[in-house]
N, C-alpha and C. Protein backbone atom coordinates (compact mmCIF):
# COMPACT_ATOMS: atom_id res chain seq x y z
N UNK A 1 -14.58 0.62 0.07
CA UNK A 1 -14.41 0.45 1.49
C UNK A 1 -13.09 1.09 1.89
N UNK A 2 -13.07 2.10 2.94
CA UNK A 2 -11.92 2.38 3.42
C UNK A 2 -11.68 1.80 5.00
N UNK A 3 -10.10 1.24 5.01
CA UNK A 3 -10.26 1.26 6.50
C UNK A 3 -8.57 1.58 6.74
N UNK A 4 -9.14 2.49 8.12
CA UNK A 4 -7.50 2.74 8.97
C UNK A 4 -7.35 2.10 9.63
N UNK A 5 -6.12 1.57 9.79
CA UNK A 5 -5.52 0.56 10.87
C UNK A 5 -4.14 1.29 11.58
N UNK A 6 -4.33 1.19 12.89
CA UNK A 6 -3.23 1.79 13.55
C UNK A 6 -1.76 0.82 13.49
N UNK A 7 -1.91 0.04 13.68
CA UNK A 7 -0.82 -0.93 13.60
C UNK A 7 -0.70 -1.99 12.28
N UNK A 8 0.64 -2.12 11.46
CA UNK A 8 0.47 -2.78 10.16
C UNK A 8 0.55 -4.16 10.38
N UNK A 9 0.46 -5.06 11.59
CA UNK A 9 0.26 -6.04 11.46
C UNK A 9 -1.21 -6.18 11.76
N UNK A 10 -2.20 -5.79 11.95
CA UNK A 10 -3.56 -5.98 12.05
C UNK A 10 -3.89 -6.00 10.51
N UNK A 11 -3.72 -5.69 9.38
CA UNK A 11 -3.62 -5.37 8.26
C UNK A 11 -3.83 -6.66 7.80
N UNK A 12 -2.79 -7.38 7.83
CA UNK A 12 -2.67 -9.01 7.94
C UNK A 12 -3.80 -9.71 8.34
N UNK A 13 -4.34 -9.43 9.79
CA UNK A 13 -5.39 -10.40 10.41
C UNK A 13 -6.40 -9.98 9.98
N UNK A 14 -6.79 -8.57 9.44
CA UNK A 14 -8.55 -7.83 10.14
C UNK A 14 -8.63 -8.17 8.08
N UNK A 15 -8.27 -8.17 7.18
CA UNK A 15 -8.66 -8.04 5.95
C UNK A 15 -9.76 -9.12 6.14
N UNK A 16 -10.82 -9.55 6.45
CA UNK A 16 -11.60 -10.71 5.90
C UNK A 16 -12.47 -10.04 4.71
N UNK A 17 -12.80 -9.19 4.63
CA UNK A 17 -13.09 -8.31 3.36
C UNK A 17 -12.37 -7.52 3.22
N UNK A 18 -11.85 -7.67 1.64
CA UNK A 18 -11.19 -6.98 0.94
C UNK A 18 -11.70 -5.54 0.50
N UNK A 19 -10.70 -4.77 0.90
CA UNK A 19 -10.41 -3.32 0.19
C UNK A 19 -10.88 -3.00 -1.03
N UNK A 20 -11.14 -1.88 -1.71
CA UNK A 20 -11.37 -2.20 -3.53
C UNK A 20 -9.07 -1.66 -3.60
N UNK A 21 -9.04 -1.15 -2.67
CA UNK A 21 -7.64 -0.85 -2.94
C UNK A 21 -6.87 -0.24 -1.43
N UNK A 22 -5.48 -0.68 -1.43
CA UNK A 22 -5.21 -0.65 0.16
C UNK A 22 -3.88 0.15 -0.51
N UNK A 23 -3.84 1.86 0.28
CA UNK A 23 -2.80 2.69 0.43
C UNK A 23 -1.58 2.50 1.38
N UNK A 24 -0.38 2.26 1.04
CA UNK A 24 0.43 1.46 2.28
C UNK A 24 1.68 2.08 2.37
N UNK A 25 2.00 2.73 3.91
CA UNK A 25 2.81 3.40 4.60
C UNK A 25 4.08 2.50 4.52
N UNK A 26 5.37 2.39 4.22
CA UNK A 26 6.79 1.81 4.94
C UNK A 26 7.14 1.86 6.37
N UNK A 27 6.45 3.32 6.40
CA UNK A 27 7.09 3.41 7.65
C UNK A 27 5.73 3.23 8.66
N UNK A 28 6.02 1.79 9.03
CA UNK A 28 4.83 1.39 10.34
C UNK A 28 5.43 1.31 11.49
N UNK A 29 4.74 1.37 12.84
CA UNK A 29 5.00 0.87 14.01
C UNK A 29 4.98 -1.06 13.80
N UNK A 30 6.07 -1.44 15.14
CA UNK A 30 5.49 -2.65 15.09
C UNK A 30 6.11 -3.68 13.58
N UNK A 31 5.19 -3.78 12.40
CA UNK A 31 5.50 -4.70 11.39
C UNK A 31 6.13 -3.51 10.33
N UNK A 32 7.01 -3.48 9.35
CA UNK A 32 7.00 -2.54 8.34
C UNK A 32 6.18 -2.82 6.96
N UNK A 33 5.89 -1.59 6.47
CA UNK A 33 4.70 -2.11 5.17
C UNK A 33 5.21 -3.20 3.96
N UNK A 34 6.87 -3.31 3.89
CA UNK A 34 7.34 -4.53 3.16
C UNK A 34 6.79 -5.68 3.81
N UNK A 35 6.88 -5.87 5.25
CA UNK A 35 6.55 -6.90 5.85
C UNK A 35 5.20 -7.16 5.96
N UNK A 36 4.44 -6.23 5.85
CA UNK A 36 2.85 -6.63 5.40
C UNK A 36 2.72 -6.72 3.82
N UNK A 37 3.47 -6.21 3.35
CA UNK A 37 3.17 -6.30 1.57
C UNK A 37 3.31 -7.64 1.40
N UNK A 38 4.26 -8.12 1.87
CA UNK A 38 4.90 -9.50 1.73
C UNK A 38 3.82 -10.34 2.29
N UNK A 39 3.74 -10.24 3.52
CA UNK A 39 2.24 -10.98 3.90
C UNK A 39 1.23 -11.44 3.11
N UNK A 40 0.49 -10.05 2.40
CA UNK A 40 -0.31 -9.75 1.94
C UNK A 40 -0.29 -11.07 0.80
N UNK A 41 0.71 -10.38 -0.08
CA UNK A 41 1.13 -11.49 -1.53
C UNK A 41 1.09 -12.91 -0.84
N UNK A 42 1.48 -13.32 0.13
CA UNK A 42 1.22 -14.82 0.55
C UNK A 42 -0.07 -15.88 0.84
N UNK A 43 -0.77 -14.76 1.05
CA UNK A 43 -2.08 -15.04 0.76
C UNK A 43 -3.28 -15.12 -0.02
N UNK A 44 -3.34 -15.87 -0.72
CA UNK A 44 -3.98 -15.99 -1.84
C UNK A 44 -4.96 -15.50 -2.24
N UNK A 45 -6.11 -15.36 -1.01
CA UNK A 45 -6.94 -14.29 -1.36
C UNK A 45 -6.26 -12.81 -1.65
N UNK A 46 -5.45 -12.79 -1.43
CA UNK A 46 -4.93 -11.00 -1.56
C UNK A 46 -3.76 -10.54 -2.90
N UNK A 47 -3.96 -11.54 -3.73
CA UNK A 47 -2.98 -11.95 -5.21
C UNK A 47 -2.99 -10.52 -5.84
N UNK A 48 -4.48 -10.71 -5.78
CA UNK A 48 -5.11 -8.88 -7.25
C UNK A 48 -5.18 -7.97 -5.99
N UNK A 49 -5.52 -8.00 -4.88
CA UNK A 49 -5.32 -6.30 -3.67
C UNK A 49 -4.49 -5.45 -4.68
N UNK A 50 -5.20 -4.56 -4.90
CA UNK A 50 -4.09 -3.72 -5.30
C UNK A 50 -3.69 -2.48 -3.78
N UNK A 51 -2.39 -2.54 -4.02
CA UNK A 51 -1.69 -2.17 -3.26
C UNK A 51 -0.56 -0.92 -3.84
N UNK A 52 -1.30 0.63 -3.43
CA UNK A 52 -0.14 1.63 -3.65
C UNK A 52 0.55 1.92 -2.73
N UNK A 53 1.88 2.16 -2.41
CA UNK A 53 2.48 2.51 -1.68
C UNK A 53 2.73 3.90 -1.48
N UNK A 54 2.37 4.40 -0.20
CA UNK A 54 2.75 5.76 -0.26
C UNK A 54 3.59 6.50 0.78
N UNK A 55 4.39 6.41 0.51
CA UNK A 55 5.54 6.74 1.55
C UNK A 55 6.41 8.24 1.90
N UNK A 56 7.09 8.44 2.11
CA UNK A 56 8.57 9.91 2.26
C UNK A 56 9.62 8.68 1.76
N UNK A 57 9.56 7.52 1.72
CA UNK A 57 10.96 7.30 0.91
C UNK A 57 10.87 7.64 -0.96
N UNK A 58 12.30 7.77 -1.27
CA UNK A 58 12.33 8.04 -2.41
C UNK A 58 13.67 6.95 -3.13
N UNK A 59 13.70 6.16 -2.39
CA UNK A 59 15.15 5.05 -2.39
C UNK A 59 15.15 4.47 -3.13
N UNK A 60 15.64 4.33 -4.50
CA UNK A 60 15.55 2.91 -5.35
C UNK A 60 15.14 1.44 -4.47
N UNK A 61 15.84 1.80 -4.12
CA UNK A 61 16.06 -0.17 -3.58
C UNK A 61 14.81 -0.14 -3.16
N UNK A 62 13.96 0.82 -2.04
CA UNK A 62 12.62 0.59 -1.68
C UNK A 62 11.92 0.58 -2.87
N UNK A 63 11.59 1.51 -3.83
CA UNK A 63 11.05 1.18 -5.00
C UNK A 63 10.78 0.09 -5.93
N UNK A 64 12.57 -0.47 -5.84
CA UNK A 64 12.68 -1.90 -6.59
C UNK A 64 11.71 -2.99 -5.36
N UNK A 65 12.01 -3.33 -4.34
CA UNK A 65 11.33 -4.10 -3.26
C UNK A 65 9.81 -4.34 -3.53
N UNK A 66 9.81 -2.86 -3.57
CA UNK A 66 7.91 -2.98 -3.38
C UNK A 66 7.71 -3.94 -4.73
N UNK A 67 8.30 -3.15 -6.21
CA UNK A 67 7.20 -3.50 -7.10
C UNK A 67 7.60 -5.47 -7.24
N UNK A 68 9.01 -5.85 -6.76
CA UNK A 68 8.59 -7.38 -6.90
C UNK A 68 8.19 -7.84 -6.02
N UNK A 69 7.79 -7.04 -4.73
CA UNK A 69 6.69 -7.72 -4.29
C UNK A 69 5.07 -8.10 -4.22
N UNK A 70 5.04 -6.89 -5.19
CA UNK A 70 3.85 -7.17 -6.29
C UNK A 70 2.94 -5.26 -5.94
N UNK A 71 3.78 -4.57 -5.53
CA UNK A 71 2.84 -3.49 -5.36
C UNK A 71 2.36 -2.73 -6.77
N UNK A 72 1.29 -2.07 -6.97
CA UNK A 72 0.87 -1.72 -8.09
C UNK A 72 1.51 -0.13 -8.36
N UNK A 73 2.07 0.60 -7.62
CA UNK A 73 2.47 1.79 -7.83
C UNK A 73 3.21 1.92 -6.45
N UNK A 74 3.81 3.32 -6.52
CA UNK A 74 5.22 3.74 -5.51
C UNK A 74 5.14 5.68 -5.69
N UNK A 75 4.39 6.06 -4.61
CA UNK A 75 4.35 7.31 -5.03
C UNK A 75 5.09 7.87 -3.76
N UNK A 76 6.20 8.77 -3.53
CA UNK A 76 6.30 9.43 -2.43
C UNK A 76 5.88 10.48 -1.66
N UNK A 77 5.33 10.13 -0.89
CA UNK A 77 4.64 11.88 0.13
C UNK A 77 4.80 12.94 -0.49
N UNK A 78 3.61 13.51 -1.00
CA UNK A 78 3.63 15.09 -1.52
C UNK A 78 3.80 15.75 -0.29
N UNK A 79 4.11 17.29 -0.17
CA UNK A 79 4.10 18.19 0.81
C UNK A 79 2.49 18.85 1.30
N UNK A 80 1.71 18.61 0.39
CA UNK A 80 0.63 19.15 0.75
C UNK A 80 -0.75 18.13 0.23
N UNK A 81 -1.79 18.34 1.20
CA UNK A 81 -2.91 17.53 0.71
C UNK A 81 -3.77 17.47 -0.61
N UNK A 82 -3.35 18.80 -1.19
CA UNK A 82 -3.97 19.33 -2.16
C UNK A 82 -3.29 18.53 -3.02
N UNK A 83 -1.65 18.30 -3.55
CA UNK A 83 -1.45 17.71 -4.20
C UNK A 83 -1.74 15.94 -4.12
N UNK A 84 -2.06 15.74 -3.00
CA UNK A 84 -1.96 14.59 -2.69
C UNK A 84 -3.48 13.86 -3.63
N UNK A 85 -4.30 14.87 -3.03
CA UNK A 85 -5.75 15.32 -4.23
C UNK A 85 -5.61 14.66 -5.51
N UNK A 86 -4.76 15.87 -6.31
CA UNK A 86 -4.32 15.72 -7.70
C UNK A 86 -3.97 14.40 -7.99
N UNK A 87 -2.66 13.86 -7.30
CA UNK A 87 -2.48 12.47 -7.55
C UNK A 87 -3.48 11.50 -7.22
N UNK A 88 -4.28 11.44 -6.09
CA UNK A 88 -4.86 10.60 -5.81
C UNK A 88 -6.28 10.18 -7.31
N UNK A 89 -6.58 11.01 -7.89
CA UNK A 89 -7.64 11.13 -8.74
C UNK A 89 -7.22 11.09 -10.00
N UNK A 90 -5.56 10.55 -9.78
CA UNK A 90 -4.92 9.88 -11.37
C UNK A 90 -5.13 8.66 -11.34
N UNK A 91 -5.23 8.26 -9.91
CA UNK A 91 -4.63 6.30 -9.79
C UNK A 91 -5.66 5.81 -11.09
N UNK A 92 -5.40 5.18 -11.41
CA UNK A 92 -5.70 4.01 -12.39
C UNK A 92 -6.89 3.21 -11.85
N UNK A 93 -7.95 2.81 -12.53
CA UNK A 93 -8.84 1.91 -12.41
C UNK A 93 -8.35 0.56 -12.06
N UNK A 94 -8.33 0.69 -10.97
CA UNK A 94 -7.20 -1.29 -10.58
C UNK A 94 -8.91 -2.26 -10.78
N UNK A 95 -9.91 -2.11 -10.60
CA UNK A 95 -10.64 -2.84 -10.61
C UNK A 95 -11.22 -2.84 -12.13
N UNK A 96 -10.64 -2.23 -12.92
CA UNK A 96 -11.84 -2.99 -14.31
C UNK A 96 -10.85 -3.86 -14.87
């Protein structure tokens, strides 16, 4: 299931079915994606979501943040879609 959401606090409300895996921006309008990551983890249905982050930051401290907040990976914005391709068709089997 894919879904886009324009705003990252809808993220929060609209999940009543779960994602097989939710790609997540920092930089949101409105809520920031720590502040939905954080959400997310508070809710118990959303423990295993796996959650990659994919951002233009490249900041430790954002890096460190995400993963104790339970994100499963931290990749930063490639320049082009093509690579984005390549990486995307490494991620890891989060569901077996």
């Amino acid at each position: 299931m894919i879904i886009s959401l324009i705003h990252a606090f809808l993220c929060c409300k609209f999940l009543n079915s779960l994602p097989d895996i939710l790609l997540l921006d920092l930089n949101l309008p409105v809520m920031d994606g720590l502040a939905v990551l954080k959400a997310l983890r508070e809710r118990d249905d959303c423990d295993d979501l796996p959650v990659i982050i994919l951002t233009t930051s490249s900041e430790q401290n954002d890096i460190d943040h995400c993963y104790r907040l339970g994100a499963r990976s931290f990749i930063t914005k490639l320049s082009s879609f093509t690579e984005f391709v390549t990486i995307a068709k490494s991620f890891p089997d989060y569901k077996s």
